[in-house]
C-alpha atoms as a PDB file:
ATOM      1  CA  UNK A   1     125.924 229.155  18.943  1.00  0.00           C
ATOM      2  CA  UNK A   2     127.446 225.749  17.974  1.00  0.00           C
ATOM      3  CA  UNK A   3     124.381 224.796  15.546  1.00  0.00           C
ATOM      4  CA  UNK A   4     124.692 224.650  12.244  1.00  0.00           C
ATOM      5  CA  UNK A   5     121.526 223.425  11.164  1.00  0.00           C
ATOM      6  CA  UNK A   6     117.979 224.407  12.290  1.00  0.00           C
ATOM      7  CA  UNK A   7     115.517 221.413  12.320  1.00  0.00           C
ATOM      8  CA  UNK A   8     113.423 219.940   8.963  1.00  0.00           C
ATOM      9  CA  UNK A   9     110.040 221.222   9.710  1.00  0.00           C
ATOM     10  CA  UNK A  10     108.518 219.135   8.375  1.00  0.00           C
ATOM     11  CA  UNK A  11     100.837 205.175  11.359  1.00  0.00           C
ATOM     12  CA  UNK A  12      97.891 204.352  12.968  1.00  0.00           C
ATOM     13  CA  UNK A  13     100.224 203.532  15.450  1.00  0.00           C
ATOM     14  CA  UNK A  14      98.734 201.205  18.008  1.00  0.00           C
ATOM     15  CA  UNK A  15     100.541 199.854  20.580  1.00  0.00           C
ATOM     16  CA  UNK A  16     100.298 196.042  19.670  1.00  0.00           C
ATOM     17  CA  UNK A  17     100.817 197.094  15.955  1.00  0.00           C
ATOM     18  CA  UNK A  18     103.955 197.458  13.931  1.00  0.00           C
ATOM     19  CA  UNK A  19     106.120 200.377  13.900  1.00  0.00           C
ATOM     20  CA  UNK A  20     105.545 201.840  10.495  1.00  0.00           C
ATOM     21  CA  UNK A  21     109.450 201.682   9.808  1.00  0.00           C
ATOM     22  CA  UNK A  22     108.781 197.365  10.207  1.00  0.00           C
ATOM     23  CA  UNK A  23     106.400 197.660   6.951  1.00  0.00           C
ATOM     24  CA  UNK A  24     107.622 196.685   3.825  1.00  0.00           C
ATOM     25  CA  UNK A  25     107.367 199.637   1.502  1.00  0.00           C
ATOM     26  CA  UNK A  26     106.120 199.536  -1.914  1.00  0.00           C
ATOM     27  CA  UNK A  27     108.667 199.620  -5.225  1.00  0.00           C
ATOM     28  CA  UNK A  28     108.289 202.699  -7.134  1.00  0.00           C
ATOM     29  CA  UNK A  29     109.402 199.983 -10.003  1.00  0.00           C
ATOM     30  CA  UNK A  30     106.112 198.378  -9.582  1.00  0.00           C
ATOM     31  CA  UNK A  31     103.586 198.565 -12.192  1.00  0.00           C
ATOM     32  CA  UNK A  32     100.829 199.469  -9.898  1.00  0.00           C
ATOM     33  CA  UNK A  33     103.241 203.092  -9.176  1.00  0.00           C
ATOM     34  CA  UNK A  34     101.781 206.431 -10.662  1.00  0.00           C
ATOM     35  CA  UNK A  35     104.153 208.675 -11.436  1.00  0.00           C
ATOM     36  CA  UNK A  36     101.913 211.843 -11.592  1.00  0.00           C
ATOM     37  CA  UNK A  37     101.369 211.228  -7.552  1.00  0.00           C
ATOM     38  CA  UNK A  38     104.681 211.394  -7.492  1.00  0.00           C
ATOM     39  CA  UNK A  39     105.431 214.595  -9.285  1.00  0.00           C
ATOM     40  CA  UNK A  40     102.817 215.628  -7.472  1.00  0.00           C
ATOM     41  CA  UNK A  41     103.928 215.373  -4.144  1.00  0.00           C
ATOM     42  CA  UNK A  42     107.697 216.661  -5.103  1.00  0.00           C
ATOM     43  CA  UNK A  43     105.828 220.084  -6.165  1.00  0.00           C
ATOM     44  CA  UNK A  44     104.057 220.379  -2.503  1.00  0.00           C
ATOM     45  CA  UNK A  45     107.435 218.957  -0.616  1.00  0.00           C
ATOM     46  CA  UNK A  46     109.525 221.906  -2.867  1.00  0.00           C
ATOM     47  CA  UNK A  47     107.540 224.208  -0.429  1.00  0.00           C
ATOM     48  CA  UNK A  48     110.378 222.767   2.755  1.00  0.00           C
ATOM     49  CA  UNK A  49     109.925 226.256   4.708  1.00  0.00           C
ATOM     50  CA  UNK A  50     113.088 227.199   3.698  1.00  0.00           C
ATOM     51  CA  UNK A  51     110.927 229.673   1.242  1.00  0.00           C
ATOM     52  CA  UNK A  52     106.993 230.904   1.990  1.00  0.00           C
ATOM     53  CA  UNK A  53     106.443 231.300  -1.564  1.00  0.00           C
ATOM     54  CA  UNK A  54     107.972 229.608  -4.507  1.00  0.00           C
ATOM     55  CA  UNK A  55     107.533 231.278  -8.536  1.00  0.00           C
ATOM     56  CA  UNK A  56     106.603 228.832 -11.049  1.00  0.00           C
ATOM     57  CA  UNK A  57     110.496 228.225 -12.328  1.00  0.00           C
ATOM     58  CA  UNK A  58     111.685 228.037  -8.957  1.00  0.00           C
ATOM     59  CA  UNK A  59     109.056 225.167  -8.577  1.00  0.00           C
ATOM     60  CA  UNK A  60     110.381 223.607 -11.882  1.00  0.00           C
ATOM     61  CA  UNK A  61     114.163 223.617 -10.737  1.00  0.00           C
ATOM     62  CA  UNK A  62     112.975 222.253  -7.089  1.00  0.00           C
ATOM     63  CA  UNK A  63     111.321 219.334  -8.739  1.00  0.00           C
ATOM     64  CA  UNK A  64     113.254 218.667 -11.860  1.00  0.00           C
ATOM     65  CA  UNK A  65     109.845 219.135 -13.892  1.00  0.00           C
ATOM     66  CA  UNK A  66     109.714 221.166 -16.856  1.00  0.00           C
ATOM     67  CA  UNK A  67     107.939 224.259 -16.727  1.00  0.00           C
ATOM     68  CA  UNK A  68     105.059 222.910 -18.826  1.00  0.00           C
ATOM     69  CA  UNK A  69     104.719 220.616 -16.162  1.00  0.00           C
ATOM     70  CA  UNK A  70     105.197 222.222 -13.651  1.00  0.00           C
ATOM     71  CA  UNK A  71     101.977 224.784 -14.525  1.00  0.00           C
ATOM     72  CA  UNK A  72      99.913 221.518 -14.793  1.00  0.00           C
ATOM     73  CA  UNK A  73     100.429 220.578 -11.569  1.00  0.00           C
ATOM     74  CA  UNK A  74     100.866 223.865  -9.432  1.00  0.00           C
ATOM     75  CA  UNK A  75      97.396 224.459 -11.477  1.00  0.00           C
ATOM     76  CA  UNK A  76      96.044 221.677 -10.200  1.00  0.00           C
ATOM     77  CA  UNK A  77      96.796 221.767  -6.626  1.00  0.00           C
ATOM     78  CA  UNK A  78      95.899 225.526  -6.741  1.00  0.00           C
ATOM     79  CA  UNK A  79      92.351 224.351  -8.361  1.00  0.00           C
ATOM     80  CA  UNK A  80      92.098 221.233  -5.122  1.00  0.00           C
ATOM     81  CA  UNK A  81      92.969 224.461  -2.419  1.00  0.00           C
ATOM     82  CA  UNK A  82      96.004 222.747  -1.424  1.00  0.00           C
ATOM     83  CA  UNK A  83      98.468 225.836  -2.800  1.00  0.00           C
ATOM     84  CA  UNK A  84      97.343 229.391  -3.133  1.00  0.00           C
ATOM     85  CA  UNK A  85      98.720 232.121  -5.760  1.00  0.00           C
ATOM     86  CA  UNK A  86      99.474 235.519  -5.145  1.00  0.00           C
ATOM     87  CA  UNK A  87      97.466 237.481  -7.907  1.00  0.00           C
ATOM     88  CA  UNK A  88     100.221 240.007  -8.104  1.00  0.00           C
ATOM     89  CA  UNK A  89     103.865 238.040  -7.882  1.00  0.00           C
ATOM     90  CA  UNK A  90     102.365 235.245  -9.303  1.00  0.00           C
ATOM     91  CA  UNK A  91     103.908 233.165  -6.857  1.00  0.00           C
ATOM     92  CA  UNK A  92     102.818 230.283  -4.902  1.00  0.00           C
ATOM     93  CA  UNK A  93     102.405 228.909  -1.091  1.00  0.00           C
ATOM     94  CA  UNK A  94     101.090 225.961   0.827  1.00  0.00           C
ATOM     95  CA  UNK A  95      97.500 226.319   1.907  1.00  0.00           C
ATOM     96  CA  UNK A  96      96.043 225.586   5.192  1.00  0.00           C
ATOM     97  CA  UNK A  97      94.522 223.198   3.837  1.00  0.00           C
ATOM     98  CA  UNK A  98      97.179 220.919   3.714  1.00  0.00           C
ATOM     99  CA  UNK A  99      96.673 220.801   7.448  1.00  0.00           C
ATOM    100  CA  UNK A 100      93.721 218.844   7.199  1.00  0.00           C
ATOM    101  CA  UNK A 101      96.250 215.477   6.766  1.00  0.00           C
ATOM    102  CA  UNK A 102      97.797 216.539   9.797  1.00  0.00           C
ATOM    103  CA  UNK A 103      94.695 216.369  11.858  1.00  0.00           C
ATOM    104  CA  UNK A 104      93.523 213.443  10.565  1.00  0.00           C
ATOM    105  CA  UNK A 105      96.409 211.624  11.302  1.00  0.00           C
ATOM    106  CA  UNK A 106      96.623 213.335  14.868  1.00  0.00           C
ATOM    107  CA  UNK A 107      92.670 212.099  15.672  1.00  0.00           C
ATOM    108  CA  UNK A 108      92.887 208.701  14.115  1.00  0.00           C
ATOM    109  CA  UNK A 109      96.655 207.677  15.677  1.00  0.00           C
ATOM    110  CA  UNK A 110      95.470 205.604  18.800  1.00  0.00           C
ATOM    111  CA  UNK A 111      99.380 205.987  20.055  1.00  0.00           C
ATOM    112  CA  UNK A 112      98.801 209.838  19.913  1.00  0.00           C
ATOM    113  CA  UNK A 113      95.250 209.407  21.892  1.00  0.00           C
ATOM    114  CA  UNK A 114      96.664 207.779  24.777  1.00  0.00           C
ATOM    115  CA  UNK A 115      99.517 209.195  25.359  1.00  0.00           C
ATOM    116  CA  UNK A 116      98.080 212.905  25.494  1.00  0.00           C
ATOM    117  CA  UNK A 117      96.696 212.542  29.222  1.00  0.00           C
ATOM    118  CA  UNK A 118      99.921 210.498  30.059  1.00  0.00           C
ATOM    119  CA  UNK A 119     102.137 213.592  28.535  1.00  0.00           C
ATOM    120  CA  UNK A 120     100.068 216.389  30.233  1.00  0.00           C
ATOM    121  CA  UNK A 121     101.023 214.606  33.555  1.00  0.00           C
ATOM    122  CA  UNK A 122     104.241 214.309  32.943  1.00  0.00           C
ATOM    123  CA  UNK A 123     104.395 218.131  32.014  1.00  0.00           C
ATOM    124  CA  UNK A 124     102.341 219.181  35.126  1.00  0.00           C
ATOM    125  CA  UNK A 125     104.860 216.979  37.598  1.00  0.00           C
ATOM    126  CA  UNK A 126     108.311 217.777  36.039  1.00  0.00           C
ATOM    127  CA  UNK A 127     107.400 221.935  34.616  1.00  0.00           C
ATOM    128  CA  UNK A 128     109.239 220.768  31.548  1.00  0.00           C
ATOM    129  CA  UNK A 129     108.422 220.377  27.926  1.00  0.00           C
ATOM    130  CA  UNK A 130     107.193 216.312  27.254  1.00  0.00           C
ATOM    131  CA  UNK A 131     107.040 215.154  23.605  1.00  0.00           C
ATOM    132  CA  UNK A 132     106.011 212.059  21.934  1.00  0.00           C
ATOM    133  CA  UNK A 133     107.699 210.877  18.597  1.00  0.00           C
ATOM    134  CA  UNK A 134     107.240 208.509  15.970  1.00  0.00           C
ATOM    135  CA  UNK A 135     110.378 207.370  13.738  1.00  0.00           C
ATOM    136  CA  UNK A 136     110.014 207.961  10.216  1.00  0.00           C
ATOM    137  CA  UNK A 137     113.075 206.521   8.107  1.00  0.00           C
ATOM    138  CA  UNK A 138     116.435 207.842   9.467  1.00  0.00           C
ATOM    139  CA  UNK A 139     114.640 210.807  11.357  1.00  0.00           C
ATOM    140  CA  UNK A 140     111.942 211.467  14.531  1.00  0.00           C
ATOM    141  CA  UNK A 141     108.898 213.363  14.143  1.00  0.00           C
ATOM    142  CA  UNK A 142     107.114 215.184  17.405  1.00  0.00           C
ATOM    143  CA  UNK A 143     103.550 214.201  17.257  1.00  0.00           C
ATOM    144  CA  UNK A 144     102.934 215.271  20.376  1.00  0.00           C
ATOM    145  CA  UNK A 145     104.397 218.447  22.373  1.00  0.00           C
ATOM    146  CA  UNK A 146     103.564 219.842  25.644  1.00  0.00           C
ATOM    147  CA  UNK A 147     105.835 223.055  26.438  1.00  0.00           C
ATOM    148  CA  UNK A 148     106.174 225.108  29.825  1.00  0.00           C
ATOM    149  CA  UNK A 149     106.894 228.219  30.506  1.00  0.00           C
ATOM    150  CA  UNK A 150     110.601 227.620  30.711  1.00  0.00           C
ATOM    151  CA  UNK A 151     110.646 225.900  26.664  1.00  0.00           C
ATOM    152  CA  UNK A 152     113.888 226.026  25.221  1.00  0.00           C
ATOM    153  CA  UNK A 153     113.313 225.937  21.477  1.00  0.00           C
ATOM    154  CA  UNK A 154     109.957 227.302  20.558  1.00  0.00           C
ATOM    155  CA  UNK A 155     110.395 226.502  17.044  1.00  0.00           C
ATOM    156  CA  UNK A 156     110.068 222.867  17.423  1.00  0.00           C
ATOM    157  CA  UNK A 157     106.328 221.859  16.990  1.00  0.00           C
ATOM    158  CA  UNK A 158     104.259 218.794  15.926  1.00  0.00           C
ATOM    159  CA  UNK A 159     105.411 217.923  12.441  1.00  0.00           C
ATOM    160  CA  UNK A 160     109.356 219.181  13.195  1.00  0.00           C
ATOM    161  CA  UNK A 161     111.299 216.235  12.243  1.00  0.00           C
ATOM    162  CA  UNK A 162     115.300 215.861  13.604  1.00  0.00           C
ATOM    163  CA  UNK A 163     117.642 212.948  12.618  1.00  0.00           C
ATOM    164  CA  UNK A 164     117.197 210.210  14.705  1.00  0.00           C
ATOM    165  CA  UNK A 165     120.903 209.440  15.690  1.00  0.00           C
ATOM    166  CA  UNK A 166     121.877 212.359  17.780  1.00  0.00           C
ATOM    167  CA  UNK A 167     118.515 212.862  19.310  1.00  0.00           C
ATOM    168  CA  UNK A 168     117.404 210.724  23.215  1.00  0.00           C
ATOM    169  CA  UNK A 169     114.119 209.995  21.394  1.00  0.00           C
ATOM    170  CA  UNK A 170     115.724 209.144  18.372  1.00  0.00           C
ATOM    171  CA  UNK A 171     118.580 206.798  19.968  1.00  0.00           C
ATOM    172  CA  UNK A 172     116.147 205.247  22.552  1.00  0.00           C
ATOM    173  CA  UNK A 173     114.040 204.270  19.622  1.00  0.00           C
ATOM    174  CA  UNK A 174     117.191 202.977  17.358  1.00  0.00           C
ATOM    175  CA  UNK A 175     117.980 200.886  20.347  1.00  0.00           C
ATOM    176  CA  UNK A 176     115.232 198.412  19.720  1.00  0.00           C
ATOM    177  CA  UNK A 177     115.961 197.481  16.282  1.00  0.00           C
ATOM    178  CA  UNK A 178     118.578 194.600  15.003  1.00  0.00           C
ATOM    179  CA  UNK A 179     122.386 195.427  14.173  1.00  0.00           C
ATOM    180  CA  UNK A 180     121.355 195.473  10.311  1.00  0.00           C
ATOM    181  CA  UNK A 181     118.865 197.508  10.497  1.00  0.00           C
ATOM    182  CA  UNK A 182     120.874 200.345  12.557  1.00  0.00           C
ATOM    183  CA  UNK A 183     123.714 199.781  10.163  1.00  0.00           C
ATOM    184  CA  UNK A 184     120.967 200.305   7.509  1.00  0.00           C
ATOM    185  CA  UNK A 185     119.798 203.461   8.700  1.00  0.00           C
ATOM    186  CA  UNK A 186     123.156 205.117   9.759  1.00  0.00           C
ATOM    187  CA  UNK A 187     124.232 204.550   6.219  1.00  0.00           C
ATOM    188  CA  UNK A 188     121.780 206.227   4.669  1.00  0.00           C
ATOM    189  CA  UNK A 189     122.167 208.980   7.350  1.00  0.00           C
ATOM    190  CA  UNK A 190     123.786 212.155   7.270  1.00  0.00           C
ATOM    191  CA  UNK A 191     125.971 212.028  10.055  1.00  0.00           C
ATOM    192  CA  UNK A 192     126.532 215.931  10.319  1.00  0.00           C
ATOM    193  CA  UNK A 193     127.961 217.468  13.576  1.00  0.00           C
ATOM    194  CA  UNK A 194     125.502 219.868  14.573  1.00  0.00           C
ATOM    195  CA  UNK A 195     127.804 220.457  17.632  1.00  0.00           C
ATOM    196  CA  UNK A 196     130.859 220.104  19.280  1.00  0.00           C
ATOM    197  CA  UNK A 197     129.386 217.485  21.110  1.00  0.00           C
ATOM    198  CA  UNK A 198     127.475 215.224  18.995  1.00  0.00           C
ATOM    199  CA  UNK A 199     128.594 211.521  18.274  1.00  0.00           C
ATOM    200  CA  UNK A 200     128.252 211.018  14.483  1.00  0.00           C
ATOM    201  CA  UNK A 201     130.974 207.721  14.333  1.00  0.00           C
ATOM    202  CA  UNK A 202     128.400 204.859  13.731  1.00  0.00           C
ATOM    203  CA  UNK A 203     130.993 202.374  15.782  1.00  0.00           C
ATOM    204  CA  UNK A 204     130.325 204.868  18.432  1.00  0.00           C
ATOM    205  CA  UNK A 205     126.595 205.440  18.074  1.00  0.00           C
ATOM    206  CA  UNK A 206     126.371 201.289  18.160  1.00  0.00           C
ATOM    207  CA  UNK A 207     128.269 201.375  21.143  1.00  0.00           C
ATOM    208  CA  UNK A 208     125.798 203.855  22.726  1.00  0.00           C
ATOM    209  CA  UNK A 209     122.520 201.899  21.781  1.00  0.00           C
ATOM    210  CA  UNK A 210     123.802 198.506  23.027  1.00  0.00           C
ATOM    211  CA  UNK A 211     124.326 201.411  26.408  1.00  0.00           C
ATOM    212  CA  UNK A 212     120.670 202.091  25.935  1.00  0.00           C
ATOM    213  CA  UNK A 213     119.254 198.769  26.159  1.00  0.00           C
ATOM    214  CA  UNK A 214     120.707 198.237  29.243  1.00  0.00           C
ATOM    215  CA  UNK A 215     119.876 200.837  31.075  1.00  0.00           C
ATOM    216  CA  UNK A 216     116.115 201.213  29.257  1.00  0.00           C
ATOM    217  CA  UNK A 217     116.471 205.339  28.429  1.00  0.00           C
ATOM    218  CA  UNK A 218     118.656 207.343  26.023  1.00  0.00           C
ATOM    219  CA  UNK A 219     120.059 210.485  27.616  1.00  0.00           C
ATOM    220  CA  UNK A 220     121.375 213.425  25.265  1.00  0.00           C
ATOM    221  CA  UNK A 221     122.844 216.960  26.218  1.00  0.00           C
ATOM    222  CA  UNK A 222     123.803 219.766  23.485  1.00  0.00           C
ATOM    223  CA  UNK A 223     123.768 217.549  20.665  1.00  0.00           C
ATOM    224  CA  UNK A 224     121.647 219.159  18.324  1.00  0.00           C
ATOM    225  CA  UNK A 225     120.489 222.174  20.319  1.00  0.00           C
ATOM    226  CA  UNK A 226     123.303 223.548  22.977  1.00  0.00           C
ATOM    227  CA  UNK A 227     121.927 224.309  25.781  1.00  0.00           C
ATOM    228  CA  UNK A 228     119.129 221.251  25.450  1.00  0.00           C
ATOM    229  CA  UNK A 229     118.900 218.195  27.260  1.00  0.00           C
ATOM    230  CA  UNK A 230     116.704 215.250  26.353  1.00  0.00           C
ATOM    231  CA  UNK A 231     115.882 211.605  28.147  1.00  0.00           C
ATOM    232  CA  UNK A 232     113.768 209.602  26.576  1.00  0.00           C
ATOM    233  CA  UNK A 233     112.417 206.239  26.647  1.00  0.00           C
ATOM    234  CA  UNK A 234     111.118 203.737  23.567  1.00  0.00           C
ATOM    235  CA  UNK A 235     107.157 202.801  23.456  1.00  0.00           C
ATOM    236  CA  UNK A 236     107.320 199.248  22.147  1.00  0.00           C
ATOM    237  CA  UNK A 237     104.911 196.913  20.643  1.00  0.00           C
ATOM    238  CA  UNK A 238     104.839 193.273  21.531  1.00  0.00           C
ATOM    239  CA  UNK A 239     107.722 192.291  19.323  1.00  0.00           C
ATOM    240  CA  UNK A 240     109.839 195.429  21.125  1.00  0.00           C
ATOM    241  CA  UNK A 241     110.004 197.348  18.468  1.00  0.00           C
ATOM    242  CA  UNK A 242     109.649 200.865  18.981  1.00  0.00           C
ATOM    243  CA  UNK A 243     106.350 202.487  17.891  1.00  0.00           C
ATOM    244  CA  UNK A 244     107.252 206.065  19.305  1.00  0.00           C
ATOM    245  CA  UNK A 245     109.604 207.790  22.077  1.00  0.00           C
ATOM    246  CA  UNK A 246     108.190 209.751  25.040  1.00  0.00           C
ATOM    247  CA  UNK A 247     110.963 212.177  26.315  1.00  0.00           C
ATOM    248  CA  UNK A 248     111.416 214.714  28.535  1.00  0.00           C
ATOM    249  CA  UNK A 249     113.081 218.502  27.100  1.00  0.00           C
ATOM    250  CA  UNK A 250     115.059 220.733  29.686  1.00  0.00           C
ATOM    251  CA  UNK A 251     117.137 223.389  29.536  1.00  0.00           C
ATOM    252  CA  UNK A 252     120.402 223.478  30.570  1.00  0.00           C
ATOM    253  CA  UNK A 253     119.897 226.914  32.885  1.00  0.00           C
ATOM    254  CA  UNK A 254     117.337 224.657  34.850  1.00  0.00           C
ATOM    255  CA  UNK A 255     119.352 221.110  34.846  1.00  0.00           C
ATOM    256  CA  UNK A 256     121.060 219.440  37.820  1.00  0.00           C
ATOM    257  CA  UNK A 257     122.330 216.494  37.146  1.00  0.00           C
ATOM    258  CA  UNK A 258     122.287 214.766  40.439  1.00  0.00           C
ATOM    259  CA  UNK A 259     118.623 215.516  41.267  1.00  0.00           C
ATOM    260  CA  UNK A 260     117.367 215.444  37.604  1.00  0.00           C
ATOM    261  CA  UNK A 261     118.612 212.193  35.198  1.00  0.00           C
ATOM    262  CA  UNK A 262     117.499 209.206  37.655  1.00  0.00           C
ATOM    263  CA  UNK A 263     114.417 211.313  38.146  1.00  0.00           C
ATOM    264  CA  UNK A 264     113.357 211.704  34.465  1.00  0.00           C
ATOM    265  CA  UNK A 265     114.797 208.670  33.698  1.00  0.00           C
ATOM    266  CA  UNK A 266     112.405 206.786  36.028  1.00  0.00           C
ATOM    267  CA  UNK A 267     109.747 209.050  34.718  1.00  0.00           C
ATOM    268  CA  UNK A 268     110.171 208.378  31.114  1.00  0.00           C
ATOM    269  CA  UNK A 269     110.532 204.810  31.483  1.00  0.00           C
ATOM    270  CA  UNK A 270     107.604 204.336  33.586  1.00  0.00           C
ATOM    271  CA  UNK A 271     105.480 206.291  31.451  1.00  0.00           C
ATOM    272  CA  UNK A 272     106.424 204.577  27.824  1.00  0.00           C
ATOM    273  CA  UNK A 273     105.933 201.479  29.635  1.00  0.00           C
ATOM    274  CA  UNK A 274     102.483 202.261  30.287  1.00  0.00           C
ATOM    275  CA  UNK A 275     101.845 202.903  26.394  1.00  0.00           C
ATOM    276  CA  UNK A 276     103.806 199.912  25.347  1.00  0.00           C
ATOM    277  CA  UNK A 277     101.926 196.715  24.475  1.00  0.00           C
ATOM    278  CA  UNK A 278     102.624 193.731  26.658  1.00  0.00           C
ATOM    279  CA  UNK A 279     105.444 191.571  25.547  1.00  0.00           C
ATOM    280  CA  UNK A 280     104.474 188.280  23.614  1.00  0.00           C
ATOM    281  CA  UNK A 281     104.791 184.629  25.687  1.00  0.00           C
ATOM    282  CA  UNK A 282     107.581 182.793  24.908  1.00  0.00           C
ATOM    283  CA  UNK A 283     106.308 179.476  22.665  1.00  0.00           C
END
């Protein structure tokens, strides 16, 4: 297989609202910045499923903490439930707990709400996997995943995150934002060639999006996954900026491309335009 990475498993998003990648984010240089939420975090994001359980040194070299540090804070979390220690190794893993943030952002995202019933049509007419993602930064994360019987990747699940630029939800969702902003985020984007196939030149990738606001869908095949192909199409708000991507999975043992792409195309496109909020008058 041509892979060589697996995917990152890793806001109220209303459809009139801003994307959350349009919001200004705050300086850690500003005064009002704590620095133990910080170290904080980097101890729970050291757990990036690359290892179940982490020792108390391996936590310390993860986060750059010392190991007196370190203790405080894996004692800490262990003491709010959100890691659990193994009496015996002494080590440490992520508690279910921690998926208590995931519902509550799944029950209170109005984007996510609407677009269930819209997805679960989709799935039921087409027999394919549907997905909605949101953009976060340089990458997409499925909030939203309806598989079918034929699924090619099981392992992607609400919460999987995959880099935006070689992905049809991704690139549809790239293709609403400004030349500086795309130049913005393909700089600070690792531009890795997952396969033989995938377009990591940012002139190219450009090229593509200006492609992709023509035609209103992105259309991907083995570019991260081989064997996987992906159209997708943005859900805007009113400024057309992308909130999210609704896009349509297939495997390659079940695509034809004369009876499929126009199909899903039309499909995806009709359905983000549903969820997308009306564009503003012109003054």
């Amino acid at each position: 297989m041509a892979t060589t990475k697996t995917p990152r498993t890793r806001a109220k998003a209303a459809a009139a609202s801003e994307t959350p990648a349009a919001v200004s984010t705050p300086s850690a240089d500003s005064t009002l910045y704590v620095q133990s939420v910080e170290k904080a975090m980097k101890v729970l994001t050291a757990f990036d499923g690359s290892k179940r359980h982490l020792s108390l040194s391996e936590i310390a070299v993860a986060t750059g903490l010392d190991i007196s540090a370190a203790q405080r804070f894996t004692f800490t979390l262990s003491a709010l439930g959100y890691l659990l220690k193994d009496p015996q190794s002494k080590k440490y893993e992520l508690s279910p707990k921690l998926l208590d943030f995931t519902y509550h952002y799944l029950v209170s995202n109005e984007l996510v709400s609407r677009a269930a019933p819209y997805l679960q049509q989709l799935a039921a007419e087409t027999e394919e996997a549907t997905n909605l993602t949101v953009r976060l930064d340089t990458d997409i994360v499925f909030v939203l995943r309806i598989v079918s019987r034929s699924v090619f990747n099981a392992n992607v699940i609400v919460g999987s995150r995959l880099p935006a630029y070689c992905t049809a939800p991704g690139l549809a969702m790239l293709a609403t934002l400004d030349d500086a902003e795309i130049d913005d985020i393909l700089a600070r984007t690792n531009l890795v060639q997952f396969t033989p196939v995938t377009v990591t030149q940012p002139r190219k990738i450009k090229e593509r999006l200006a492609r992709i606001r023509k035609q209103g869908y992105s259309h991907t095949e083995d570019e991260f996954f081989m064997g996987d192909i992906s159209t997708a199409a943005a859900v805007v708000n009113q400024d057309g900026r992308a909130i999210g991507a609704i896009n349509i999975a297939v495997p390659r043992v079940r695509w034809n491309a004369e009876r499929d792409e126009r199909r899903f195309a039309d499909l995806v496109i009709q359905t983000a335009g549903a969820l997308s909020a009306r564009r503003r008058q012109e003054m």
